[in-house]
C-alpha atoms as a PDB file:
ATOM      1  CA  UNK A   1      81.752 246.662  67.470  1.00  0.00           C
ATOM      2  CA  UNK A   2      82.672 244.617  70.312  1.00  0.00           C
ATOM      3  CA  UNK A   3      82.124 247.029  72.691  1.00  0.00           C
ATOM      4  CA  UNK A   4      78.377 247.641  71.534  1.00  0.00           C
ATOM      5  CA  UNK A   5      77.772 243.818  71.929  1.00  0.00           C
ATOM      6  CA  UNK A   6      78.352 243.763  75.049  1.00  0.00           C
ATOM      7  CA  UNK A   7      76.710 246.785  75.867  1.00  0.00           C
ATOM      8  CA  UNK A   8      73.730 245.814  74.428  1.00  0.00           C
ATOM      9  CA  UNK A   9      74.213 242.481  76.068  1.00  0.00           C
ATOM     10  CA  UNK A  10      74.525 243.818  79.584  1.00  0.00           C
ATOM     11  CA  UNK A  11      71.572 245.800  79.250  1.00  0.00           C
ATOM     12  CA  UNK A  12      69.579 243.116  78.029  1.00  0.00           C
ATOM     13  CA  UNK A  13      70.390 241.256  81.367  1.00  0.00           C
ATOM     14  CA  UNK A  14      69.209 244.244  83.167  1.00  0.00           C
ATOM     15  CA  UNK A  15      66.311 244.369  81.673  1.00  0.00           C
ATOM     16  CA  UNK A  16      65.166 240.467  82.330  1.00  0.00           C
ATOM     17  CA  UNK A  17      66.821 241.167  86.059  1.00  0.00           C
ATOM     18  CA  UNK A  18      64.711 243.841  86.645  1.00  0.00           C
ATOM     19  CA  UNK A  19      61.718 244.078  83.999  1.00  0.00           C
ATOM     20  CA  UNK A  20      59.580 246.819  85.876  1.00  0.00           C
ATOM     21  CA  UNK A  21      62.249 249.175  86.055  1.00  0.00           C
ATOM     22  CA  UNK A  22      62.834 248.933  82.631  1.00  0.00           C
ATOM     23  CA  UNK A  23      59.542 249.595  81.813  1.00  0.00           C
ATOM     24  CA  UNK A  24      59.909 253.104  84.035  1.00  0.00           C
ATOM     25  CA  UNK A  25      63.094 253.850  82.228  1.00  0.00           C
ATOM     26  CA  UNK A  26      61.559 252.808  78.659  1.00  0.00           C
ATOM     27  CA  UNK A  27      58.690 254.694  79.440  1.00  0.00           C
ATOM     28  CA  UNK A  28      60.177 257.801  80.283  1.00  0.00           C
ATOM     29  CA  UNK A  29      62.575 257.609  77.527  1.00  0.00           C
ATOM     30  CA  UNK A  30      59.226 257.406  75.402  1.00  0.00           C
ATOM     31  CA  UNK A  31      57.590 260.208  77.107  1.00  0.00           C
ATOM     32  CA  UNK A  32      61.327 262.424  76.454  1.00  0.00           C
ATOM     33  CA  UNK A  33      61.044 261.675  72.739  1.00  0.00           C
ATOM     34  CA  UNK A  34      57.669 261.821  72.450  1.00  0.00           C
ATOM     35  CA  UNK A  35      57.850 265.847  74.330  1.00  0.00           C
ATOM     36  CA  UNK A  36      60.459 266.361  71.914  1.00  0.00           C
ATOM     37  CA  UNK A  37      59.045 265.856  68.980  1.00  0.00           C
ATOM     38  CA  UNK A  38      55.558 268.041  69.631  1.00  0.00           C
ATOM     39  CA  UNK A  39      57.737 270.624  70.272  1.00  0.00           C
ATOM     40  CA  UNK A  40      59.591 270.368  66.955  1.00  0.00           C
ATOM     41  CA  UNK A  41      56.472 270.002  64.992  1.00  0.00           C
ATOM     42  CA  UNK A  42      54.770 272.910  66.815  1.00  0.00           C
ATOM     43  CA  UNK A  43      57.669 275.134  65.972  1.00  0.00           C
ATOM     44  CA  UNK A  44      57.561 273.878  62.113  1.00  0.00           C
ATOM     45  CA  UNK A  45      53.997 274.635  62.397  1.00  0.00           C
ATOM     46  CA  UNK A  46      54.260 277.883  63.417  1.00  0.00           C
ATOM     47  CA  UNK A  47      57.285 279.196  61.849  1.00  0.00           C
ATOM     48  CA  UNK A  48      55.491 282.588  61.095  1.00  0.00           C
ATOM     49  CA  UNK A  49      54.855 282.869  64.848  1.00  0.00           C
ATOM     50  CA  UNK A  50      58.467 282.387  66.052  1.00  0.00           C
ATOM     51  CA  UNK A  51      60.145 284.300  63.948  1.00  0.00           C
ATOM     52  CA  UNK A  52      57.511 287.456  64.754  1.00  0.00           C
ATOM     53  CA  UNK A  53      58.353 286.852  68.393  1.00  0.00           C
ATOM     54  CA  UNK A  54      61.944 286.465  67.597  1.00  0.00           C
ATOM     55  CA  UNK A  55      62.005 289.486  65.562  1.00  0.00           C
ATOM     56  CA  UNK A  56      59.925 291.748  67.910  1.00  0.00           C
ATOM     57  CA  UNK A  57      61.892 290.629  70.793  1.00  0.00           C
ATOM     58  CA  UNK A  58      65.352 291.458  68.925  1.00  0.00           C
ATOM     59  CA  UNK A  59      63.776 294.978  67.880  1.00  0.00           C
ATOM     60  CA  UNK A  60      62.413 295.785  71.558  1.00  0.00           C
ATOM     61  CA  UNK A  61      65.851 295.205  72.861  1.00  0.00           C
ATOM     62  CA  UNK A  62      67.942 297.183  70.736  1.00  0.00           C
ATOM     63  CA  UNK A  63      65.396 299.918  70.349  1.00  0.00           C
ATOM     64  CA  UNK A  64      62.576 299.978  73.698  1.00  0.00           C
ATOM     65  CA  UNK A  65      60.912 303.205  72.706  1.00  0.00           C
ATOM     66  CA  UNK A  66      60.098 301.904  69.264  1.00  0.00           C
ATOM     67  CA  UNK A  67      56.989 299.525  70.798  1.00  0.00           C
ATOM     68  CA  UNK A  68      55.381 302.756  72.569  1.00  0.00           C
ATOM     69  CA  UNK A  69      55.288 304.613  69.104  1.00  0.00           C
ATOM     70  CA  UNK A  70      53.984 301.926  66.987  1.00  0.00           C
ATOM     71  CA  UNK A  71      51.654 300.936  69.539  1.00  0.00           C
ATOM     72  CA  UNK A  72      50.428 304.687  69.275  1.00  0.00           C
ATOM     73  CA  UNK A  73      50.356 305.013  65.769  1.00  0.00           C
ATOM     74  CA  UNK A  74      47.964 301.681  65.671  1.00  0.00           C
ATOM     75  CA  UNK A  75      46.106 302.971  67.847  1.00  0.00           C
ATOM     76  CA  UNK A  76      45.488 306.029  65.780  1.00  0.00           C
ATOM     77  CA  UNK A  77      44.989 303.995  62.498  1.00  0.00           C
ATOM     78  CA  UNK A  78      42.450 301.522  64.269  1.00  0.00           C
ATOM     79  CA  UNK A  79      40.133 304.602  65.452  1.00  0.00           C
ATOM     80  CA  UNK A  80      40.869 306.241  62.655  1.00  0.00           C
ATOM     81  CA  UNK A  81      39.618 303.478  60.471  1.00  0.00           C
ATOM     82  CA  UNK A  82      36.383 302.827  63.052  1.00  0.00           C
ATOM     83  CA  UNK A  83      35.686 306.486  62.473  1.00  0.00           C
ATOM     84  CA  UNK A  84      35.482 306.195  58.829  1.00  0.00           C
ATOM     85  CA  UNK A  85      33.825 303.085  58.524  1.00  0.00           C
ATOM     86  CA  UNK A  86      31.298 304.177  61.365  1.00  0.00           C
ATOM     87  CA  UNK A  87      28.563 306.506  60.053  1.00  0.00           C
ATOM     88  CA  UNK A  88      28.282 310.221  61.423  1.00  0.00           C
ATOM     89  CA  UNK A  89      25.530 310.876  63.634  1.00  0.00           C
ATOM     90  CA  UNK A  90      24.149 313.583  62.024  1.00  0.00           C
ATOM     91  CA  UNK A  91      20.356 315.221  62.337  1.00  0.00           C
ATOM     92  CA  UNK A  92      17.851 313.840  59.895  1.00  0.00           C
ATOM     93  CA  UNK A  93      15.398 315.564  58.326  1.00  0.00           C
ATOM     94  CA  UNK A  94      12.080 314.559  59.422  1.00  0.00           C
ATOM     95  CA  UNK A  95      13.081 315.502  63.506  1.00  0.00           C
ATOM     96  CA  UNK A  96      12.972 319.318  62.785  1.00  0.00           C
END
């Protein structure tokens, strides 16, 4: 306990001594905390995010061809999808 009193004590000194460089060091302490915690809340934010990067990350390194497939077979489902959605050009009647 002693030792924090004087701590506390010497750095109060300091900081009359010398009041602009404690406003440096105070602010950039600030600034440290303040970088801190936006990165904190944006990873609580986006949880879902991380853990798909984690988890596709972790999957591309312990199996690398796996990416080329899947990105085929999307690929395949999305035009397969725009090709049934997408009406067939087909010759109408009245153009005979």
């Amino acid at each position: 306990m002693r030792s924090k009193l004087g701590l506390l004590l010497a750095l109060g000194l300091l900081a009359i001594a010398f009041p602009n460089a404690t406003m440096l060091v105070f602010e950039t302490l600030c600034m440290i905390v303040g970088a801190v915690m936006i990165t904190v809340a944006w990873v609580t934010a986006h949880l879902s995010l991380v853990c798909f990067v984690g988890s596709v990350s972790v999957l591309l390194y312990f199996f690398p061809d796996t990416f080329r497939r899947a990105a085929q077979w999307l690929g395949r489902a999305l035009a397969d999808a725009v090709r049934t959605v997408l009406p067939q050009q087909t010759q109408s009647p009245t153009t005979r």
